[in-house]
Protein backbone atom coordinates (compact mmCIF):
# COMPACT_ATOMS: atom_id res chain seq x y z
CA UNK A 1 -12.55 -19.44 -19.59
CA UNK A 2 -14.07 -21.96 -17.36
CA UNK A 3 -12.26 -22.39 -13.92
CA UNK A 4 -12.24 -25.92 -12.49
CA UNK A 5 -11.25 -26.66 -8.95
CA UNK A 6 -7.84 -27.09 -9.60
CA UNK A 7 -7.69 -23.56 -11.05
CA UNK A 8 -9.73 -22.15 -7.92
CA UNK A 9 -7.25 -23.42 -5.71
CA UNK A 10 -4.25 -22.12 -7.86
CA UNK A 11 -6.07 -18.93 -7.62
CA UNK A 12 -6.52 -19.33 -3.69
CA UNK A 13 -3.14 -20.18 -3.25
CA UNK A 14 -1.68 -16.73 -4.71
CA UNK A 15 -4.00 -14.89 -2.68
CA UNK A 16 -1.95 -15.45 0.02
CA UNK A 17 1.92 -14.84 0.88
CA UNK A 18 4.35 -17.16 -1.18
CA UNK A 19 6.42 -18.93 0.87
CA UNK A 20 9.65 -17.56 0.42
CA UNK A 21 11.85 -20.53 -1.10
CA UNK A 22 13.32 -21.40 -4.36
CA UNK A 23 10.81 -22.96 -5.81
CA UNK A 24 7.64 -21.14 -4.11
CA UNK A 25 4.71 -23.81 -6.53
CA UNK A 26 6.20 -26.46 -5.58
CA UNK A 27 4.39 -26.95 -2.24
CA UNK A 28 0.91 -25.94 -4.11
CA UNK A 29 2.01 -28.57 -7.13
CA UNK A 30 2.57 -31.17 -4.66
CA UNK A 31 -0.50 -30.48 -2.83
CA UNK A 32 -2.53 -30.49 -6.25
CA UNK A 33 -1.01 -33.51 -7.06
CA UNK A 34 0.39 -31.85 -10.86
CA UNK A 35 3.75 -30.54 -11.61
CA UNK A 36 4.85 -27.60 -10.92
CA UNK A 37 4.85 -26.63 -15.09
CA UNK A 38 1.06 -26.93 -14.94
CA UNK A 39 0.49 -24.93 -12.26
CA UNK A 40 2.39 -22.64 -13.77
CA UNK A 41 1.09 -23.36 -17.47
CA UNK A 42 -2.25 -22.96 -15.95
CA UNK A 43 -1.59 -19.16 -14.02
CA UNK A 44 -0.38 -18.14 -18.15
CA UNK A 45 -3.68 -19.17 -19.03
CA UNK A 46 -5.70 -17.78 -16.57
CA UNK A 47 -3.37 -14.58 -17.35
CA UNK A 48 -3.74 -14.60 -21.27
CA UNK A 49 -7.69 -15.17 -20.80
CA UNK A 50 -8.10 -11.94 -18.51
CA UNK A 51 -8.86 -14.17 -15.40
CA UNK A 52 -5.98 -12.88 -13.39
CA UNK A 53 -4.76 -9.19 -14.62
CA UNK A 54 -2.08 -9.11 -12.81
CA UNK A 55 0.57 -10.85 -10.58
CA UNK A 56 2.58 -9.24 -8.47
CA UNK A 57 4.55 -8.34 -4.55
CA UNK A 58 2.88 -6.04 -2.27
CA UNK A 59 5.23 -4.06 -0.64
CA UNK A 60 4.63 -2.54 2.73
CA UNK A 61 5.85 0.66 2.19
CA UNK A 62 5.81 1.90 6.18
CA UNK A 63 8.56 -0.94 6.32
CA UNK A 64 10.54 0.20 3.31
CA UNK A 65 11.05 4.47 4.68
CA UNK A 66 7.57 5.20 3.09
CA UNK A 67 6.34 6.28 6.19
CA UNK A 68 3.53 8.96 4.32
CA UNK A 69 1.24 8.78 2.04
CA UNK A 70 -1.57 11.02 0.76
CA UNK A 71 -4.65 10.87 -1.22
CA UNK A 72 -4.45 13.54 -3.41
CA UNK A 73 -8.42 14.54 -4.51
CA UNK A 74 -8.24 16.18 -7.58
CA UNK A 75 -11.16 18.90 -9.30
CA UNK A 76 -10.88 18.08 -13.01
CA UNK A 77 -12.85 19.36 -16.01
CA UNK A 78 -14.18 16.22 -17.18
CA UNK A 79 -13.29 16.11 -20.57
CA UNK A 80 -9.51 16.09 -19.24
CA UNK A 81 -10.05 13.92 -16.44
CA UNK A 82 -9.04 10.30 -18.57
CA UNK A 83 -5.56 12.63 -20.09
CA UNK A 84 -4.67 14.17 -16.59
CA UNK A 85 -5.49 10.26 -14.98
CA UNK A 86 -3.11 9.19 -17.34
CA UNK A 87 -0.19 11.62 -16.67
CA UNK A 88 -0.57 11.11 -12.89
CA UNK A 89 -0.68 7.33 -12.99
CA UNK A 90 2.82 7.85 -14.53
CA UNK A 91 4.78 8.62 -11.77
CA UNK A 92 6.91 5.91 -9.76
CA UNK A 93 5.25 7.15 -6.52
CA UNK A 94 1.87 6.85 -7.30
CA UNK A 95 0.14 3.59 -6.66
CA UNK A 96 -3.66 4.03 -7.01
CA UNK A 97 -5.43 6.22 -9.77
CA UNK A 98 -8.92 6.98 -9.98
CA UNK A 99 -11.64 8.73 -12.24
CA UNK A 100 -14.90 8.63 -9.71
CA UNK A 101 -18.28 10.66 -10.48
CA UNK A 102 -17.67 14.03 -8.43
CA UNK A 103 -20.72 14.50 -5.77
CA UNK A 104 -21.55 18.30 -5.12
CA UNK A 105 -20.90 18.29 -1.44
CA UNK A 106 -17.13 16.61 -2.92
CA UNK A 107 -16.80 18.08 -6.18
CA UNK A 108 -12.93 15.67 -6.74
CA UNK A 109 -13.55 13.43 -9.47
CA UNK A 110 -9.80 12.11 -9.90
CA UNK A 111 -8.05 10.62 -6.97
CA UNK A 112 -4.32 9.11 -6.70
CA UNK A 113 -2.36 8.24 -3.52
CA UNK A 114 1.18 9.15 -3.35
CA UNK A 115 3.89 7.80 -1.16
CA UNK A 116 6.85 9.34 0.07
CA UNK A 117 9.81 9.45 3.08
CA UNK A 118 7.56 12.37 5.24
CA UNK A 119 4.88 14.64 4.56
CA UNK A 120 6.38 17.08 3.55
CA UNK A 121 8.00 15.32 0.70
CA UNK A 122 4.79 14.47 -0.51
CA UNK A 123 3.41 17.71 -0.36
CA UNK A 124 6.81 18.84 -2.77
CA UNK A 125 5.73 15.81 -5.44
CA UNK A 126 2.28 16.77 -5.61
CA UNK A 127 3.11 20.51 -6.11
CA UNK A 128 5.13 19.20 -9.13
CA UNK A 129 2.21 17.47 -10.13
CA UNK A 130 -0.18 19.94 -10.26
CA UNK A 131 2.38 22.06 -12.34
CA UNK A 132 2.87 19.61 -14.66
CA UNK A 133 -0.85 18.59 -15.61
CA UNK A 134 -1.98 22.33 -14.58
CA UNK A 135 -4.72 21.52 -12.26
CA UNK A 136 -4.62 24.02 -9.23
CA UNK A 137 -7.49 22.82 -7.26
CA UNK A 138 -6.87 19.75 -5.10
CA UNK A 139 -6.93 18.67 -1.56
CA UNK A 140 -4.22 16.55 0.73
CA UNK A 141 -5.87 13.61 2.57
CA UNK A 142 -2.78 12.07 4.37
CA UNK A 143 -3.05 8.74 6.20
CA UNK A 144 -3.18 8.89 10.14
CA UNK A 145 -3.52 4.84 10.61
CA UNK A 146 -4.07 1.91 8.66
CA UNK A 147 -6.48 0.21 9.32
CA UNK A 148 -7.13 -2.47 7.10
CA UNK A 149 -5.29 -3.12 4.14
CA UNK A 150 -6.03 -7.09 2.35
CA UNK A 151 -6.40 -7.95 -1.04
CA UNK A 152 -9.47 -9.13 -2.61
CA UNK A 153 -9.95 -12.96 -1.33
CA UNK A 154 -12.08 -14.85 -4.37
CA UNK A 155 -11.79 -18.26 -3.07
């Protein structure tokens, strides 16, 4: 699919916070000088072509009683590392999920953060985890302080 200008600043505009209102295209529409149906008849399209995967609310979970999260880096056999992936990425509290080459000074190849109420909650889910894909070796990286946290910015 070929993006013109109009679609680069469609795709600029949900880059950033929506305002919160109604109608949150209409400002962009106006702005574009379209309706508000092509804007949004143009985000399908971007969507059905693969241009934009996804489109969604990012939720800062220190604000919503999320206050910890860990990165749980997991030692896999590789020929279950897609399966176990998969089985992880299920849970509700799990937000990223990762199969990355394992380097001998870091031999984790599969790497998920989980988010819960404390630490020690966290440590309790992960536990379950690990019984439930049986996969015993893995280490707890919790978060001290963020320190930057943006989303890609394309245009």
């Amino acid at each position: 699919m070929a993006l013109d200008e109009v679609d680069k600043r469609i795709i600029a505009y949900l880059q950033g916070d929506l305002p919160l209102v109604s109608r949150p295209f209409a400002p962009l529409a106006q702005e574009l000088g379209i309706s508000e149906a092509e804007v949004v008849r143009r985000m399908r399209a971007m969507a059905e072509q693969g241009v934009m995967r996804r489109f969604g609310a990012t939720l800062r979970h220190q604000r919503s009683g999320f206050a910890a999260n860990v990165m749980v880096a997991w030692r896999v056999p590789e020929e279950r590392a897609d399966q176990v992936g998969q089985r992880l990425a299920r849970y509700r509290r799990v937000t990223h999920c990762y199969h990355r080459k394992a380097d001998r000074r870091f031999p984790y190849n599969l790497f998920s953060m989980v988010h819960g109420r404390s630490e020690q909650e966290c440590r309790e889910l992960v536990a379950r985890m690990a019984a439930e894909v049986g996969v015993e070796d893995y280490t707890l990286l919790f978060s001290r302080q963020e320190l930057k946290k943006t989303s890609m910015q394309y245009y």
